[in-house]
C-alpha atoms as a PDB file:
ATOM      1  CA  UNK A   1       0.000   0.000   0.000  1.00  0.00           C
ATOM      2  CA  UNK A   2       2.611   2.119   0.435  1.00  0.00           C
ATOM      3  CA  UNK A   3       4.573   1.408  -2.408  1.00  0.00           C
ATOM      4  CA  UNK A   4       1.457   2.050  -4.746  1.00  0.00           C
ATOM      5  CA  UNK A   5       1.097   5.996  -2.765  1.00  0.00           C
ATOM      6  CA  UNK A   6       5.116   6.000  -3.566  1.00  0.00           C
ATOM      7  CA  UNK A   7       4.131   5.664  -7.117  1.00  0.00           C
ATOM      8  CA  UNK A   8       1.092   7.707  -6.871  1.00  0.00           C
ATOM      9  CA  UNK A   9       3.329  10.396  -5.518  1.00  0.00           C
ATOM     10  CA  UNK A  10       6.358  10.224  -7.755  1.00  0.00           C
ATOM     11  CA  UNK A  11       4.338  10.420 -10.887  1.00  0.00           C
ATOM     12  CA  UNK A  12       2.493  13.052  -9.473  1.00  0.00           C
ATOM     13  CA  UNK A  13       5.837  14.631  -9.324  1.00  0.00           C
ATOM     14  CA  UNK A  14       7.224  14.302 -12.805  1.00  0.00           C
ATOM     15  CA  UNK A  15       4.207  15.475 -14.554  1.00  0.00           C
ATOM     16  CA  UNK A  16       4.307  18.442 -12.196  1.00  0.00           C
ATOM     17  CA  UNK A  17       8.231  19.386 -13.040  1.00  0.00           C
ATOM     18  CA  UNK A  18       7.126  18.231 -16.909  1.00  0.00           C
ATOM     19  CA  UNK A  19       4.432  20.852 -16.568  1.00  0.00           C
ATOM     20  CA  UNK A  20       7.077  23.759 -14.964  1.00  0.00           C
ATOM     21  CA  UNK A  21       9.496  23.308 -17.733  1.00  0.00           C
ATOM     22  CA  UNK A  22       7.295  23.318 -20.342  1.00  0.00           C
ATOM     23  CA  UNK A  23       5.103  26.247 -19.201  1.00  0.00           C
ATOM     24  CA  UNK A  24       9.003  27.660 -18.792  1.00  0.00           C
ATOM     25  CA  UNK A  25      10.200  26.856 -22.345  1.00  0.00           C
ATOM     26  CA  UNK A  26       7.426  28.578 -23.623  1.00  0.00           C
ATOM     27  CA  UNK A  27       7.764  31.724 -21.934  1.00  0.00           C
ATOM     28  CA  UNK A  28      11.502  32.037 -22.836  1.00  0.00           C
ATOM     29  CA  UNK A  29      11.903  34.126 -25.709  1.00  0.00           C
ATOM     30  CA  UNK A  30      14.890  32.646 -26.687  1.00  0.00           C
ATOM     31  CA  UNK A  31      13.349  29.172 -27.415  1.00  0.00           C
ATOM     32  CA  UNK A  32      10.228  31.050 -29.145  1.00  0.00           C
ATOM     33  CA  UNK A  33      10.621  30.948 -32.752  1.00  0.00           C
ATOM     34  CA  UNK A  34      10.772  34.675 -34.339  1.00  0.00           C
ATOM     35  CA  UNK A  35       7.782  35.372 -36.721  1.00  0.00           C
ATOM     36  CA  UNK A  36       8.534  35.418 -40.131  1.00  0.00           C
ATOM     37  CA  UNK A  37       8.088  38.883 -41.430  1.00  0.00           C
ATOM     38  CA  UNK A  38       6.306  38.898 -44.810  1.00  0.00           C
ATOM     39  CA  UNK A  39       8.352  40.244 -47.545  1.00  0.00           C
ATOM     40  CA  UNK A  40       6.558  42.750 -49.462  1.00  0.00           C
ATOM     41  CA  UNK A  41       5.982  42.603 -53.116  1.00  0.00           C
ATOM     42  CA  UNK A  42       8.752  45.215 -54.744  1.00  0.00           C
ATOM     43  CA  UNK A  43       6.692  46.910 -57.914  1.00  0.00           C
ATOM     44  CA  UNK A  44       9.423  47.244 -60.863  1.00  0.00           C
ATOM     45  CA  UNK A  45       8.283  50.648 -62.268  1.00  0.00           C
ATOM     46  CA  UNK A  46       7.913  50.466 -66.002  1.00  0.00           C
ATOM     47  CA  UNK A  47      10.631  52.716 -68.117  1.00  0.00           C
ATOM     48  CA  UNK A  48       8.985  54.692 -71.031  1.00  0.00           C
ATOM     49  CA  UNK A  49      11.780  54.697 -73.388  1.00  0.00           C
ATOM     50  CA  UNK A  50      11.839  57.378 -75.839  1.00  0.00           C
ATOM     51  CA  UNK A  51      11.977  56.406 -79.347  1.00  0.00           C
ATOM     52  CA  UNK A  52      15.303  57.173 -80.919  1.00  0.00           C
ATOM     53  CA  UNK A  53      15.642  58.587 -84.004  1.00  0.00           C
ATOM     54  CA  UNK A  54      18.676  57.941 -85.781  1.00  0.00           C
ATOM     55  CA  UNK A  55      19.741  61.566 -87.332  1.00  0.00           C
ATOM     56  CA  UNK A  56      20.242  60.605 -91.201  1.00  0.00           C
ATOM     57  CA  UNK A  57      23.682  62.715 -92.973  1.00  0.00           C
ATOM     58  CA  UNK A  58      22.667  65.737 -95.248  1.00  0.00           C
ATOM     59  CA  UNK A  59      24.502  65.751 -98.560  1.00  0.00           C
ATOM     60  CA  UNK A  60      26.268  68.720 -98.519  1.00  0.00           C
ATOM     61  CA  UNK A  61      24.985  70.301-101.980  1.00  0.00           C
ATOM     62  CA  UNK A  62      27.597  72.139-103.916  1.00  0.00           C
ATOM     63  CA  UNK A  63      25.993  75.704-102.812  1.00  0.00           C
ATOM     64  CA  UNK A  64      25.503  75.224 -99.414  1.00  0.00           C
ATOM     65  CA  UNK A  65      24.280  78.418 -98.449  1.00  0.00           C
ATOM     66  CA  UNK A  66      21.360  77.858-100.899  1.00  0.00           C
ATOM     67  CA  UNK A  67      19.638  74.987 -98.922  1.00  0.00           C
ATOM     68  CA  UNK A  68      18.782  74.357 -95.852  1.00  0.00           C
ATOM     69  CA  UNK A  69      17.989  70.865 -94.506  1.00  0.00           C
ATOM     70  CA  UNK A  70      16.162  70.012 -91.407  1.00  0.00           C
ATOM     71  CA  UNK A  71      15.659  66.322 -89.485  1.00  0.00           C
ATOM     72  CA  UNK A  72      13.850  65.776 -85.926  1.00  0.00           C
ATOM     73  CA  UNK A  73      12.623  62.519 -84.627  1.00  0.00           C
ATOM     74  CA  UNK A  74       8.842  61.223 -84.579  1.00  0.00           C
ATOM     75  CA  UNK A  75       6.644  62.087 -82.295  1.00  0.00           C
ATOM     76  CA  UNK A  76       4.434  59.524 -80.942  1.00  0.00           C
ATOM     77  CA  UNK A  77       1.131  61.053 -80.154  1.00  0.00           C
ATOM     78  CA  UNK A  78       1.220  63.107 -83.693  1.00  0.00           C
ATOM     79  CA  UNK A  79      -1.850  61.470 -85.950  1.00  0.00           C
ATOM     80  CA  UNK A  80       0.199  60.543 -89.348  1.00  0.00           C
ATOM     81  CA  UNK A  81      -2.725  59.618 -91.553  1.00  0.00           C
ATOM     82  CA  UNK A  82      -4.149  63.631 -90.619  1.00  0.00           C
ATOM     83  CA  UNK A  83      -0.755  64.577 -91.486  1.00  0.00           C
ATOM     84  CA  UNK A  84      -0.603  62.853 -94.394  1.00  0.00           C
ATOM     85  CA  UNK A  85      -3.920  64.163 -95.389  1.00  0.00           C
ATOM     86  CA  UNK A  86      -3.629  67.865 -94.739  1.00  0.00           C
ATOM     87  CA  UNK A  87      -0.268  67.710 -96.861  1.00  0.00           C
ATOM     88  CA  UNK A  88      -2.518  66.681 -99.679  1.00  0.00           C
ATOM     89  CA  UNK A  89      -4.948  69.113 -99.383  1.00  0.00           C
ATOM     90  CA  UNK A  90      -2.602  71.856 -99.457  1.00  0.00           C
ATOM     91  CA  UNK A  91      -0.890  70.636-102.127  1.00  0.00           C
ATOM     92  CA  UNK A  92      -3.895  70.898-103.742  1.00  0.00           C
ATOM     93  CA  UNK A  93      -4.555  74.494-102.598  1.00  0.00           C
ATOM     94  CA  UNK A  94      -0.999  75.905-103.405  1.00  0.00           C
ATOM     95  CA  UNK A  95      -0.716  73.965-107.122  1.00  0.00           C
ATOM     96  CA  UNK A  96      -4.241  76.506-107.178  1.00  0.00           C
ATOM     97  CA  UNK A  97      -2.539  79.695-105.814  1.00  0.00           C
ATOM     98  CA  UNK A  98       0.710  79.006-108.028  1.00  0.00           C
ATOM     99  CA  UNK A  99      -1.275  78.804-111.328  1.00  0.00           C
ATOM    100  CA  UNK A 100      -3.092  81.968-110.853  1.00  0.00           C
ATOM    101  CA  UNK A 101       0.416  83.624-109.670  1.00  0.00           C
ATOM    102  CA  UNK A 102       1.756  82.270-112.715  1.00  0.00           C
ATOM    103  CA  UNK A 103      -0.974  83.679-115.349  1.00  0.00           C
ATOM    104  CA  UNK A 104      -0.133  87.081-113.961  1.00  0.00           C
ATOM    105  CA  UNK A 105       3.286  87.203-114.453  1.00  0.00           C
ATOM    106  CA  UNK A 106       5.240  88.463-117.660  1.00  0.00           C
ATOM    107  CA  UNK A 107       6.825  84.513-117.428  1.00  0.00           C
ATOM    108  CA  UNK A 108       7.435  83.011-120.866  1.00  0.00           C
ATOM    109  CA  UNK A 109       8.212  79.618-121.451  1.00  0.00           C
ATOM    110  CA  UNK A 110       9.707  78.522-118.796  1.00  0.00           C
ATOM    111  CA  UNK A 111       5.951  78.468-116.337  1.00  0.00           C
ATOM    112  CA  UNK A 112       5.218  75.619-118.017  1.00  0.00           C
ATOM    113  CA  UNK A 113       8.704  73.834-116.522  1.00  0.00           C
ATOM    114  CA  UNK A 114       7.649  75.540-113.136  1.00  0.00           C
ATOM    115  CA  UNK A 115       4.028  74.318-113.376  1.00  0.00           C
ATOM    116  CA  UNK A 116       4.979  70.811-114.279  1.00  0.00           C
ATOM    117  CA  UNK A 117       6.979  70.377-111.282  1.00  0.00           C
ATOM    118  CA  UNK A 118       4.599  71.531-108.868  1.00  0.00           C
ATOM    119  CA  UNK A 119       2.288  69.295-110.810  1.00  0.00           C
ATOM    120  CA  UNK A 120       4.338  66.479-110.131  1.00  0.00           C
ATOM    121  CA  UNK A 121       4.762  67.562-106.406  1.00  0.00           C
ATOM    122  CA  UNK A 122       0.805  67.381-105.855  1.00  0.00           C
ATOM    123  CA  UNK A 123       0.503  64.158-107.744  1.00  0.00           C
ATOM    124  CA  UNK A 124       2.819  62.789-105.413  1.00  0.00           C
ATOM    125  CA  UNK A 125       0.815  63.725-102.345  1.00  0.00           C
ATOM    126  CA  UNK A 126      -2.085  62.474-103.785  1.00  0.00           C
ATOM    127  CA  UNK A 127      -0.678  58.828-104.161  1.00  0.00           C
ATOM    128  CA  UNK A 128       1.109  59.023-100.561  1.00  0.00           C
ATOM    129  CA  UNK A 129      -2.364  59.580 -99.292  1.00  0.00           C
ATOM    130  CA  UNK A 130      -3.994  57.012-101.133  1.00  0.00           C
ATOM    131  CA  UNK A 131      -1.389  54.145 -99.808  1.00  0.00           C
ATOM    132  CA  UNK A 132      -0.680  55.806 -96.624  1.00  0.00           C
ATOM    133  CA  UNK A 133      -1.907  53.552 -93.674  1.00  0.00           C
ATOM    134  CA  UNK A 134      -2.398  50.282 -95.500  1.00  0.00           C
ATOM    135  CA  UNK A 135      -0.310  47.077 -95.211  1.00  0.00           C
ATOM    136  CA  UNK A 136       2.530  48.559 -97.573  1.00  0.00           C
ATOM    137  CA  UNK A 137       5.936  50.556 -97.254  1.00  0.00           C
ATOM    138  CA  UNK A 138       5.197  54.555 -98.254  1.00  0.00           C
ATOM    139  CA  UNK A 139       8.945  55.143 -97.370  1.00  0.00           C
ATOM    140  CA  UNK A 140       9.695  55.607-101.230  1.00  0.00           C
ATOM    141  CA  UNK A 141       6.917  58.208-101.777  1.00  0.00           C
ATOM    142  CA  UNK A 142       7.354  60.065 -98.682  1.00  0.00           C
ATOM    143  CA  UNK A 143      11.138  60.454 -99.999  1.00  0.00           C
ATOM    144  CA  UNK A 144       9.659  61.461-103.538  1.00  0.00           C
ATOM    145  CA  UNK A 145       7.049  63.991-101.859  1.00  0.00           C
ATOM    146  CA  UNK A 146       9.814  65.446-100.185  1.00  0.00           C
ATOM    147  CA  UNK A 147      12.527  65.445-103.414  1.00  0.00           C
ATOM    148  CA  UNK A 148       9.966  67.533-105.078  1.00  0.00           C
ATOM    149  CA  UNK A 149       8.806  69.497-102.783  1.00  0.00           C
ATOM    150  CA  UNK A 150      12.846  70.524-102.463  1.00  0.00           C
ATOM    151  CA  UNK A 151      12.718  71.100-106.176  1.00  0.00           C
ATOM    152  CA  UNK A 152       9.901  73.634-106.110  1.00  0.00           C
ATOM    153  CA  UNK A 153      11.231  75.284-102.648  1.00  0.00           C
ATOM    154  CA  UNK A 154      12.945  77.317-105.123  1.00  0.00           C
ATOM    155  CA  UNK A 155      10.192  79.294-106.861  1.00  0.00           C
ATOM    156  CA  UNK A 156       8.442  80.473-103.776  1.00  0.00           C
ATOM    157  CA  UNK A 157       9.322  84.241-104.506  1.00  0.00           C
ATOM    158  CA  UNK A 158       7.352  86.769-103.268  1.00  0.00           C
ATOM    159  CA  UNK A 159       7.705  89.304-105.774  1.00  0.00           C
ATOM    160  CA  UNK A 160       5.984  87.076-108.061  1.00  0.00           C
ATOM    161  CA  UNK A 161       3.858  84.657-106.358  1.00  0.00           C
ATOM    162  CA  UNK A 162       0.244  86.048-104.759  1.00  0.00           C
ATOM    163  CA  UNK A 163       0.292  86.142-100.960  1.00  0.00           C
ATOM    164  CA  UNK A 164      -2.043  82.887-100.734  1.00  0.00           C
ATOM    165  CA  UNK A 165       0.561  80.540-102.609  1.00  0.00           C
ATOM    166  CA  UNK A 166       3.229  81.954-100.579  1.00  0.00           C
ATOM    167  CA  UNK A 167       1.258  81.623 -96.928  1.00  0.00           C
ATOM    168  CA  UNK A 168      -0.122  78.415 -98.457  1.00  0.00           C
ATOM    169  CA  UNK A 169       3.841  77.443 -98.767  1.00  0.00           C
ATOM    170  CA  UNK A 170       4.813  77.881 -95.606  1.00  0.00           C
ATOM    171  CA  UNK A 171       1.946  76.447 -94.022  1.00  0.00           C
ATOM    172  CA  UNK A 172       2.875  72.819 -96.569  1.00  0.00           C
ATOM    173  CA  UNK A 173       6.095  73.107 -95.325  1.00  0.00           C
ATOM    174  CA  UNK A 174       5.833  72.652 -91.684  1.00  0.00           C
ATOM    175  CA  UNK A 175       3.695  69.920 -92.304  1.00  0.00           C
ATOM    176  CA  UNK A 176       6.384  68.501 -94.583  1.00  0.00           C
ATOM    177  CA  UNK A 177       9.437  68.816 -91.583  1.00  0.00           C
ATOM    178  CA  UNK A 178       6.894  66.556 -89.218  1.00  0.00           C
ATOM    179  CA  UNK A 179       6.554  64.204 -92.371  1.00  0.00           C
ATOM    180  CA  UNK A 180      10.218  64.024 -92.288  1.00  0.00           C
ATOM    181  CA  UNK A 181      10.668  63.660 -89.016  1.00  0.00           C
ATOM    182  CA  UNK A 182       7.990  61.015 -88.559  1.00  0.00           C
ATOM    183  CA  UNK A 183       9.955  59.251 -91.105  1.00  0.00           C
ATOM    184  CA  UNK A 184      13.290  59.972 -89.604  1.00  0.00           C
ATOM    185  CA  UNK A 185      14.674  61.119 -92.413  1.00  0.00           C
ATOM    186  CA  UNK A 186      15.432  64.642 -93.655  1.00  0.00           C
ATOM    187  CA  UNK A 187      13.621  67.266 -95.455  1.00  0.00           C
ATOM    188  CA  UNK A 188      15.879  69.852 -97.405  1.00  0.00           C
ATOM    189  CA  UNK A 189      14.536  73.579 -99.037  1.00  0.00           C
ATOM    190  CA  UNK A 190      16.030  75.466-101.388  1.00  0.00           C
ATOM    191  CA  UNK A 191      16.465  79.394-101.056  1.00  0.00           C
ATOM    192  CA  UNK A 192      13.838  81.168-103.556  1.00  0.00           C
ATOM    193  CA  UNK A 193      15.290  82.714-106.930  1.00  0.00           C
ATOM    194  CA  UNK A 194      13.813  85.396-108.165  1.00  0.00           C
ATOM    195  CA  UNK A 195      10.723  84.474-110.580  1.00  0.00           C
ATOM    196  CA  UNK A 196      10.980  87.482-112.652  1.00  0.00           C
ATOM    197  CA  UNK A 197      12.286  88.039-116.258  1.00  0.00           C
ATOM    198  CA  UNK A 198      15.702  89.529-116.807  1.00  0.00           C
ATOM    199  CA  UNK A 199      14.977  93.327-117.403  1.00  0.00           C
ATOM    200  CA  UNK A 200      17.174  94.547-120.762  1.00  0.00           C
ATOM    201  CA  UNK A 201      20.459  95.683-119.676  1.00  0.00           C
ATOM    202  CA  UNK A 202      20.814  98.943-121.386  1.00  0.00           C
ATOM    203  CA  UNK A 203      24.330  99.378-123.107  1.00  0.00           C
ATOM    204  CA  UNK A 204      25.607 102.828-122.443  1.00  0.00           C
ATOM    205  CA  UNK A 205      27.795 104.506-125.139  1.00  0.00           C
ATOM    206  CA  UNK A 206      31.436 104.736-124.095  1.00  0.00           C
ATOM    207  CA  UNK A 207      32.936 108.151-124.835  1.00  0.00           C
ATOM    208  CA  UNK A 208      35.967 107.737-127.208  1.00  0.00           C
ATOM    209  CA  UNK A 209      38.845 110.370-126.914  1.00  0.00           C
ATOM    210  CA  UNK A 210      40.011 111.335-130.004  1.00  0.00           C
ATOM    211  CA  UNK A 211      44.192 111.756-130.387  1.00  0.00           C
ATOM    212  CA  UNK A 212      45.461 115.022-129.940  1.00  0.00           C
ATOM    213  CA  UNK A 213      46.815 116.038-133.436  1.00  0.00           C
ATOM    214  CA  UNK A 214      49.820 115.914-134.735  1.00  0.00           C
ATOM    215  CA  UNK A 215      51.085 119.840-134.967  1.00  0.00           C
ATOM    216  CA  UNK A 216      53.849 119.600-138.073  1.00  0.00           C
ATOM    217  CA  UNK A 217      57.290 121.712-137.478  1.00  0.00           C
ATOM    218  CA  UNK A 218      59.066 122.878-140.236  1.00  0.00           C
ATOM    219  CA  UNK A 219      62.692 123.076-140.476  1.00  0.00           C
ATOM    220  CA  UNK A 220      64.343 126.087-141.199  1.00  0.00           C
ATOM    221  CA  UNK A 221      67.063 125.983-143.213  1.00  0.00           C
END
């Protein structure tokens, strides 16, 4: 009997110390296992990379004081089809202007060279509009549109040309930088010559001055 309240006891005992040094290991911090902090996600910010253009080489012409060339890079919020399409239409407007400057003037045959060529410039626009935006390469007619339009930079004079064709001009030629520029490649202008026929260079008379004469001597003998 008093073995089994021995046992009764000493059991009694051990669960009692298990109990103390378990109730201890838990309130040790050193034994208590850290929380794991949550990493939080890092957000990679997006880059907006500006296009880059790569600046094409001007051909130095052989005057080059007598064009000017200018190249930017694209812009990506311009609207190239309305570009596109309000270079046509004022091609259209200045071929008009031009004409009527042109059957005003005291020109002889050589309008119909000028008038031709800006012909050809406004034909051009009208084809670059009609394939611009589809599933083919326009590279070769914007480089055509802006050949010509470098060819006929040349006969925007004021003194002959009404003030429509030349405001018209200037207006088509801004438009024509950004076409350039969309295209990254460059656009080059001519400076103007002047429209108007030679005026008759009147020949003055040159004054000729006679020899002084010859006064004989005669000898005396």
């Amino acid at each position: 009997m008093k073995g089994q309240i021995r046992n009764v006891v000493t059991s009694f005992l051990l669960t009692a110390f298990a109990g103390i040094g378990l109730t201890a290991l838990a309130q040790d911090p050193a034994c208590c296992p850290k929380p794991v902090a949550c990493a939080q996600p890092v957000c990679a910010q997006p880059v907006c990379t500006q296009p880059v253009c790569a600046q094409p080489v001007c051909a130095q012409p052989a005057c080059p004081q007598l064009t000017t060339c200018v190249s930017g890079c694209p812009d990506p919020c311009m609207d190239n089809c309305a570009l596109v399409k309000r270079i046509e239409k004022s091609a259209d407007k200045f071929k008009k202007y031009f004409d009527r400057s042109l059957k005003h003037s005291c020109l002889g045959c050589e309008k119909d060279e000028y008038m031709d060529n800006v012909k050809a410039f406004e034909k051009a626009t009208d084809r670059l509009k009609k394939d611009y935006g589809k599933e083919c390469d326009t590279s070769g007619q914007v480089q055509e549109v802006l050949r010509l339009a470098e060819c006929i930079s040349a006969y925007i004079d004021p003194c002959t040309l009404c003030p429509e064709a030349v405001a018209e001009w200037s207006s088509l030629r801004s438009d024509l930088e950004s076409l350039a520029a969309q295209n990254c490649t460059t656009a080059c202008f001519q400076q103007p010559i002047s429209l108007q026929p030679p005026q008759p260079v009147c020949v003055q008379q040159t004054c000729q001055t006679c020899p002084a004469p010859v006064v004989q001597t005669s000898c005396c003998h």
